[in-house]
PDB file of N, CA and C in Angstrom:
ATOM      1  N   UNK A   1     121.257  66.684  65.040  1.00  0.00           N
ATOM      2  CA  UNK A   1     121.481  66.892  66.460  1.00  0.00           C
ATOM      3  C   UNK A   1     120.258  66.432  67.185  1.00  0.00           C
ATOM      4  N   UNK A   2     120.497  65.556  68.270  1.00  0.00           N
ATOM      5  CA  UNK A   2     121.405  64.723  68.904  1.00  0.00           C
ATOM      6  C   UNK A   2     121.215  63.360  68.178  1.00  0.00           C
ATOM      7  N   UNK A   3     122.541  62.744  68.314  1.00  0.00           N
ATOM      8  CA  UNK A   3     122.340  61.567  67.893  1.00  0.00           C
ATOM      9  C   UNK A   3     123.144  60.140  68.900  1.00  0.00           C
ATOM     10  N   UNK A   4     122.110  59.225  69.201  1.00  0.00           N
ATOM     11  CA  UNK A   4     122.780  58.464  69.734  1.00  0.00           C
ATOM     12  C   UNK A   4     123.238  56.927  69.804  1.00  0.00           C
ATOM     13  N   UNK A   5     124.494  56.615  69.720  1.00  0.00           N
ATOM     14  CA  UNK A   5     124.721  55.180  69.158  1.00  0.00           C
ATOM     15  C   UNK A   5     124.673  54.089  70.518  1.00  0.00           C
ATOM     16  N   UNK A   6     124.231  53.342  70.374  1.00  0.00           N
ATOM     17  CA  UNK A   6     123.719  51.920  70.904  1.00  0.00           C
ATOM     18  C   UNK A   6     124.895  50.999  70.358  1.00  0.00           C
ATOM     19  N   UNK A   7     125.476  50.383  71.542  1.00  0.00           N
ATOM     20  CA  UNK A   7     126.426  49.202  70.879  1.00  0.00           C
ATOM     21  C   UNK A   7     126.207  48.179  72.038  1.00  0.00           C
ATOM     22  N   UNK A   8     125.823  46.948  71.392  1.00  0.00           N
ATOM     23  CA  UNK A   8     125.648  45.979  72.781  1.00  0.00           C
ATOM     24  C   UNK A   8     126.016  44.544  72.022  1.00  0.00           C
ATOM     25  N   UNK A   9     125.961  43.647  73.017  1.00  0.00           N
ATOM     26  CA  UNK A   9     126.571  42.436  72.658  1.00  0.00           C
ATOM     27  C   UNK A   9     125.637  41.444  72.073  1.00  0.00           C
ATOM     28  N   UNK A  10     125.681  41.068  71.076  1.00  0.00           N
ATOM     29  CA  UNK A  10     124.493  40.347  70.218  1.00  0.00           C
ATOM     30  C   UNK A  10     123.501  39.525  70.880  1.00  0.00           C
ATOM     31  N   UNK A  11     122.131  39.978  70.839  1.00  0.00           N
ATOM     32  CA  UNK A  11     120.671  39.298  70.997  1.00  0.00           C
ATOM     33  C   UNK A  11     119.974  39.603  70.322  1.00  0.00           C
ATOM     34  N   UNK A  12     118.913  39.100  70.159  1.00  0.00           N
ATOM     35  CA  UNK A  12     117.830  39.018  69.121  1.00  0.00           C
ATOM     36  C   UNK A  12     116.827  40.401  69.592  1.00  0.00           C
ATOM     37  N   UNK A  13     116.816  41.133  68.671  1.00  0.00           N
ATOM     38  CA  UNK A  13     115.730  42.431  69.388  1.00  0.00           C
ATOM     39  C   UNK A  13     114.670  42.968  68.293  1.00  0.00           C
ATOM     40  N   UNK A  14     113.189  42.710  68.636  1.00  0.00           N
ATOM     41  CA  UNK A  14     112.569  42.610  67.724  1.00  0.00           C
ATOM     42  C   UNK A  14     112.209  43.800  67.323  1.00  0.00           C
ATOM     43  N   UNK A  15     111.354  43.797  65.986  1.00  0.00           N
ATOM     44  CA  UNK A  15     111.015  45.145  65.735  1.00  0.00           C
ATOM     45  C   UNK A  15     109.951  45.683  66.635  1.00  0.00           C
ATOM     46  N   UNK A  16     109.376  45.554  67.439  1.00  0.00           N
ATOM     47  CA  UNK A  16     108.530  46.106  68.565  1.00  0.00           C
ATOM     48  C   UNK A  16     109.287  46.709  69.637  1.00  0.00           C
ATOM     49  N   UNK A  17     110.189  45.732  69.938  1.00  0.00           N
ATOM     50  CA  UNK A  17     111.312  46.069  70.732  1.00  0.00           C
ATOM     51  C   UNK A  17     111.853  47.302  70.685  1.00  0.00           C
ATOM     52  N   UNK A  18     112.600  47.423  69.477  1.00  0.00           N
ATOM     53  CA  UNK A  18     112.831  48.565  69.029  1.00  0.00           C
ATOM     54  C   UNK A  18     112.185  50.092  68.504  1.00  0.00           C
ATOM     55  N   UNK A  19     110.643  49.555  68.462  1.00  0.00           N
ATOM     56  CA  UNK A  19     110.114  50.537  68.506  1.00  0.00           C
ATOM     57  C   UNK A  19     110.284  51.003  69.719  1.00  0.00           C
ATOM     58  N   UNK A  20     109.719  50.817  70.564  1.00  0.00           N
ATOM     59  CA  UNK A  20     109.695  50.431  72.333  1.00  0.00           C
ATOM     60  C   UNK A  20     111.133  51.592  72.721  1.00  0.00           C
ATOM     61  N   UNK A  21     112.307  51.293  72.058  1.00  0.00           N
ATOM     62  CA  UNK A  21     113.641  51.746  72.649  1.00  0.00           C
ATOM     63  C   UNK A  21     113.603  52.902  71.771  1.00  0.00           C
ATOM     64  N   UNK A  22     113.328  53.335  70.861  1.00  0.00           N
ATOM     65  CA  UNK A  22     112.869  54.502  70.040  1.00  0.00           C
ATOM     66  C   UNK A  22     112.637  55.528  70.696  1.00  0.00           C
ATOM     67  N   UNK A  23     110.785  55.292  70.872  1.00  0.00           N
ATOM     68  CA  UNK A  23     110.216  55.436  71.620  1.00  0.00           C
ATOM     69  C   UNK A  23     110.574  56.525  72.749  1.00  0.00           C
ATOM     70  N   UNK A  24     111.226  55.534  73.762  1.00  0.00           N
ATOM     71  CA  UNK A  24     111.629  55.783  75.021  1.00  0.00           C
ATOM     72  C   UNK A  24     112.936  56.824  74.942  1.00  0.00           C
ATOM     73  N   UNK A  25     113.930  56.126  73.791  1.00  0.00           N
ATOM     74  CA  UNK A  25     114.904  57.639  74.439  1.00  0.00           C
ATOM     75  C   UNK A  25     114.559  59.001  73.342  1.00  0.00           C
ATOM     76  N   UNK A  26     113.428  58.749  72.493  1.00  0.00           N
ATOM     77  CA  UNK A  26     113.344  60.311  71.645  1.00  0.00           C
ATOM     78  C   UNK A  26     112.615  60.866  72.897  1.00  0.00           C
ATOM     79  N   UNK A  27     111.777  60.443  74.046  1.00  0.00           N
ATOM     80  CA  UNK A  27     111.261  60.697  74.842  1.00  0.00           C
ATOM     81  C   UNK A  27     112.008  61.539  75.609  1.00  0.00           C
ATOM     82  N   UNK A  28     113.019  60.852  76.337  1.00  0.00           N
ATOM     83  CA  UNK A  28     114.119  61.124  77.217  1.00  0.00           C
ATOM     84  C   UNK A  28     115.051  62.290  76.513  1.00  0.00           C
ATOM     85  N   UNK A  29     115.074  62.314  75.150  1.00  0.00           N
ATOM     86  CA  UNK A  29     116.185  63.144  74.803  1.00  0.00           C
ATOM     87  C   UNK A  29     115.348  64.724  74.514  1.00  0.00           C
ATOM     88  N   UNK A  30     113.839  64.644  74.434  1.00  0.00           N
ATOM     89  CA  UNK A  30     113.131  65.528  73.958  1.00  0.00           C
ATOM     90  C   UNK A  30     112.929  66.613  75.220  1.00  0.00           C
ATOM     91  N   UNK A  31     112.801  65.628  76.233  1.00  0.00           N
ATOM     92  CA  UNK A  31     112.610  66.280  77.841  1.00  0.00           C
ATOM     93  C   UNK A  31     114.231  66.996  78.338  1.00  0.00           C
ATOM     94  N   UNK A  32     115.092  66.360  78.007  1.00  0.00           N
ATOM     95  CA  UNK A  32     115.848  66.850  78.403  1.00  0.00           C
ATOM     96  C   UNK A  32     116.870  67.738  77.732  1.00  0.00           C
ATOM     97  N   UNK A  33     116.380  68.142  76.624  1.00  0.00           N
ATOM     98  CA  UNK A  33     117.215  68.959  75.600  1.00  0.00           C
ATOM     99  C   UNK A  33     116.397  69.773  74.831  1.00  0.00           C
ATOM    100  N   UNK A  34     114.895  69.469  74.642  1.00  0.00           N
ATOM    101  CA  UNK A  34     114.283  70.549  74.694  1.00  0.00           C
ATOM    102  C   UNK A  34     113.984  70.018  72.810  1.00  0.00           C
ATOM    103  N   UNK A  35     114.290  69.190  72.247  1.00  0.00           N
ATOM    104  CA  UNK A  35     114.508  69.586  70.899  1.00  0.00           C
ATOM    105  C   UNK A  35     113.361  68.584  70.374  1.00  0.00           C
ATOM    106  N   UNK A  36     113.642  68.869  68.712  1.00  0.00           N
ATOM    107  CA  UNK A  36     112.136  68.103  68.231  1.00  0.00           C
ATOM    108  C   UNK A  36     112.571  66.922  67.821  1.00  0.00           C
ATOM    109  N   UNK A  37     111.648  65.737  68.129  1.00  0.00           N
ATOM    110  CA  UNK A  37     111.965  64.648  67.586  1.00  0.00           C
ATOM    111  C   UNK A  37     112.234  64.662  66.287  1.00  0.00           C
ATOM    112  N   UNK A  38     111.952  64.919  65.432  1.00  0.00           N
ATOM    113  CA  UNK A  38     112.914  65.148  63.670  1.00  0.00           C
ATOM    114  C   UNK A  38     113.707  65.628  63.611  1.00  0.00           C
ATOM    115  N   UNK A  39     114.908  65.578  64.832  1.00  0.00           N
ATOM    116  CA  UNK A  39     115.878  66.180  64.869  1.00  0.00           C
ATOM    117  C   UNK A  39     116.899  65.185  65.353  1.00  0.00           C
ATOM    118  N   UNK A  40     116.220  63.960  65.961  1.00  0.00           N
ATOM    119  CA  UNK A  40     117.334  62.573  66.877  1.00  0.00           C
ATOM    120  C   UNK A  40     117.074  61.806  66.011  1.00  0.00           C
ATOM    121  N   UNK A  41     118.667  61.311  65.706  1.00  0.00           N
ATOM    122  CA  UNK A  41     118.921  59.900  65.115  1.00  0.00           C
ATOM    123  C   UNK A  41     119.509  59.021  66.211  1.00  0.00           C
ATOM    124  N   UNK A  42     119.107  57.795  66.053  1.00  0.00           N
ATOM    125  CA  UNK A  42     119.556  56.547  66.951  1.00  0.00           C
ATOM    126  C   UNK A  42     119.905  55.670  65.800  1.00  0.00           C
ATOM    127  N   UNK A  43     121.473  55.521  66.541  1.00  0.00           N
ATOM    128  CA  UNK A  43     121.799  53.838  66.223  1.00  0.00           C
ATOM    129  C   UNK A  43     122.054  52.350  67.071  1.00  0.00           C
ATOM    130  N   UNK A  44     121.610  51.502  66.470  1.00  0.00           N
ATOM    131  CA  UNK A  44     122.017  50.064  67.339  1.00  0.00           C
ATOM    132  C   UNK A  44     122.450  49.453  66.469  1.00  0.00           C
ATOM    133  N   UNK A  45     123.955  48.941  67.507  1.00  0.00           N
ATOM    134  CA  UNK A  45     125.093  48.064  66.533  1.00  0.00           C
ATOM    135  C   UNK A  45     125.618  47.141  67.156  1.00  0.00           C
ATOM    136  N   UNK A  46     125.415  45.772  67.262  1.00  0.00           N
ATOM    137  CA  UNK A  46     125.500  44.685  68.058  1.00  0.00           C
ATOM    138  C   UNK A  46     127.292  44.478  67.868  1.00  0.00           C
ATOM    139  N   UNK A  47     127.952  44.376  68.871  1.00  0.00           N
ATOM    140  CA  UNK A  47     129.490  43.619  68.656  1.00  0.00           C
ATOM    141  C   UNK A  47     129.751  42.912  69.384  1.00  0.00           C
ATOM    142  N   UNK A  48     130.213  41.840  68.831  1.00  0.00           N
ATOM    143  CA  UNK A  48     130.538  40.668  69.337  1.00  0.00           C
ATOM    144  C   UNK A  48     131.484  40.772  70.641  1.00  0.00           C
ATOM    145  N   UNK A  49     131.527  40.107  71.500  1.00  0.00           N
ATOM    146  CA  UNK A  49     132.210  40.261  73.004  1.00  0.00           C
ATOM    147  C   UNK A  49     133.553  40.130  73.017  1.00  0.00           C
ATOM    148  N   UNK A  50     134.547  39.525  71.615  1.00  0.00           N
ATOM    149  CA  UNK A  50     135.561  38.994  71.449  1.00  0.00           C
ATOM    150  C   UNK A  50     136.448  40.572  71.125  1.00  0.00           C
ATOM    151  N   UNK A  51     135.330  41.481  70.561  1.00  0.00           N
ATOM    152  CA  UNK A  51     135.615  43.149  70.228  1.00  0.00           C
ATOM    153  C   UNK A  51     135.353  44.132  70.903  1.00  0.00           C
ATOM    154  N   UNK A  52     134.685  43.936  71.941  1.00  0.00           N
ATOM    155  CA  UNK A  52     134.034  44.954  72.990  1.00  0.00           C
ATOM    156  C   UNK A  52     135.261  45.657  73.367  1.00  0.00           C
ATOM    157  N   UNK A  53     136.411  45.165  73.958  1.00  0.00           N
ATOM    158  CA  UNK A  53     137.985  46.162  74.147  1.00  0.00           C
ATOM    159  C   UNK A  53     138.155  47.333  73.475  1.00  0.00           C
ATOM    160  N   UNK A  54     138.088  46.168  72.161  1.00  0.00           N
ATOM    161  CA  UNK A  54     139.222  47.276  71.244  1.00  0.00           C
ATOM    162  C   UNK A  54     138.036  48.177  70.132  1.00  0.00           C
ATOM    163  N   UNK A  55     136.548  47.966  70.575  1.00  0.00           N
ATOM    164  CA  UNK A  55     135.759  48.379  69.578  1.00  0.00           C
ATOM    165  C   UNK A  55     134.793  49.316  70.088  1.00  0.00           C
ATOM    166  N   UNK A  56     135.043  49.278  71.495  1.00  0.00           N
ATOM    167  CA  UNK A  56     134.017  49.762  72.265  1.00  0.00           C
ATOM    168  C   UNK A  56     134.562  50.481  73.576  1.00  0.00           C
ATOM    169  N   UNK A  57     135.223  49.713  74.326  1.00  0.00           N
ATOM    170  CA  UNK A  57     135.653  50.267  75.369  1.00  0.00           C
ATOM    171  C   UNK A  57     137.015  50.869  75.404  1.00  0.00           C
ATOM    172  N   UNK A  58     137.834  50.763  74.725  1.00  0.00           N
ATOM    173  CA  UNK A  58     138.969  51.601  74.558  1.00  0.00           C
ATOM    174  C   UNK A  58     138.846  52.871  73.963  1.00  0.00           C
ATOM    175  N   UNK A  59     137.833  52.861  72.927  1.00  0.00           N
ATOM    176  CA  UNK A  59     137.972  53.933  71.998  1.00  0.00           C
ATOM    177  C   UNK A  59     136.932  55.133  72.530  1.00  0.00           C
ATOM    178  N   UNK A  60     135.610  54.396  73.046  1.00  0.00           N
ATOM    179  CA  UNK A  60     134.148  55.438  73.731  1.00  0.00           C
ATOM    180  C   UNK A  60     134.330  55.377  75.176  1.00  0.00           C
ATOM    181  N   UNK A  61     134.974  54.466  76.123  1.00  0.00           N
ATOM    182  CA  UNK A  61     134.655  54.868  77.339  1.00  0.00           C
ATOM    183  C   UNK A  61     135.800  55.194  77.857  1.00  0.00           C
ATOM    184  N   UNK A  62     137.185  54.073  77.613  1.00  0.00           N
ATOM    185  CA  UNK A  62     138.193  54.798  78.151  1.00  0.00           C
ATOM    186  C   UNK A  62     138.632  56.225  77.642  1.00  0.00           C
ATOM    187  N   UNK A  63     138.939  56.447  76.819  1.00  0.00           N
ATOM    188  CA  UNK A  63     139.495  57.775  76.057  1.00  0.00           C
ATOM    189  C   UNK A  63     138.441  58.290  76.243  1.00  0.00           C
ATOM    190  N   UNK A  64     137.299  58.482  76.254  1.00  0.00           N
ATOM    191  CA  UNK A  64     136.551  59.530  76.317  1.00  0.00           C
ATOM    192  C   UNK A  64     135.513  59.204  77.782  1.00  0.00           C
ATOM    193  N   UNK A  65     136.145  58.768  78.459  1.00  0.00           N
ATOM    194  CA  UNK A  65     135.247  58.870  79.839  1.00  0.00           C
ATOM    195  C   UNK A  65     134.993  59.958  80.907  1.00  0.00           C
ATOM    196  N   UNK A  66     135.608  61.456  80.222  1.00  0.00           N
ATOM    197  CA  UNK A  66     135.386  62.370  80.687  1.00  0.00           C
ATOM    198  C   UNK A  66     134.071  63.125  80.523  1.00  0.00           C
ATOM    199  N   UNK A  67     133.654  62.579  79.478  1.00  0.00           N
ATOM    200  CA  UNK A  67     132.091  62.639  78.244  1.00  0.00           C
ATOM    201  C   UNK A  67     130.811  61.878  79.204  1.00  0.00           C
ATOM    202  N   UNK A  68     131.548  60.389  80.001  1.00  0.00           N
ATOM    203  CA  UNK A  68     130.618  59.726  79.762  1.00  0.00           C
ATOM    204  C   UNK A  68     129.351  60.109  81.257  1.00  0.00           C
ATOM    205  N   UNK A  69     128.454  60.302  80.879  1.00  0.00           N
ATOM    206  CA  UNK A  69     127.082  61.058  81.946  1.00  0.00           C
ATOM    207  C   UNK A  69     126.769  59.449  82.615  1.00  0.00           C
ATOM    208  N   UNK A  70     127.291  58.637  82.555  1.00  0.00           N
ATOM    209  CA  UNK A  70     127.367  57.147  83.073  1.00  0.00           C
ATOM    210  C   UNK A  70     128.179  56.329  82.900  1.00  0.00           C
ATOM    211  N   UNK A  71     128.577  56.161  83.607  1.00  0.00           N
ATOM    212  CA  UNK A  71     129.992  55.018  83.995  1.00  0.00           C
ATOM    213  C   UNK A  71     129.365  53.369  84.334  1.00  0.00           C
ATOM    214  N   UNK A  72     129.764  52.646  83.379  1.00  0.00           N
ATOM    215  CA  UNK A  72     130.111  51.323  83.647  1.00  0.00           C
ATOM    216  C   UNK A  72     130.460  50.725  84.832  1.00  0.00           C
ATOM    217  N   UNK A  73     129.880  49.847  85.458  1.00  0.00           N
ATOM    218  CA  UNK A  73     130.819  48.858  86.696  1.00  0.00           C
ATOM    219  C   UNK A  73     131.666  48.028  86.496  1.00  0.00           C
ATOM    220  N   UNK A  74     132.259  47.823  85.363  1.00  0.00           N
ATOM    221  CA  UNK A  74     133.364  47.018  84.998  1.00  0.00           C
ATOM    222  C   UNK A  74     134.690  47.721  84.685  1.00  0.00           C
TER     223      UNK A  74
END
């Protein structure tokens, strides 16, 4: 507990980078939930744009956009 998945459309993201995005939301999730960082897992999972519908947005934002603490402009 908490854990949070990352899904975006394929680019190159380096390992600094990713420290960097680490980083920043164990930050964000620590302030705002109070909990210890050895406690958040993060994932990042690149999908291709041809799957974003049926892999991403049908299943995490539509059906569950009652969840979502941020809404998309598309």
């Amino acid at each position: 507990m908490p854990h949070v998945s990352i899904k975006h459309f394929p680019v190159s993201v380096s390992e600094k980078q990713k420290e960097i995005l680490v980083d920043n939301i164990n930050q964000a999730i620590i302030k705002a939930l109070g909990c210890d960082e050895g406690v958040i897992s993060i994932a990042l999972e690149a999908v291709l744009p041809d799957d974003w519908q049926q892999e991403v947005y049908q299943p995490e934002i539509d059906t569950k956009s009652h969840l979502l603490i941020k809404a998309p402009n598309y």
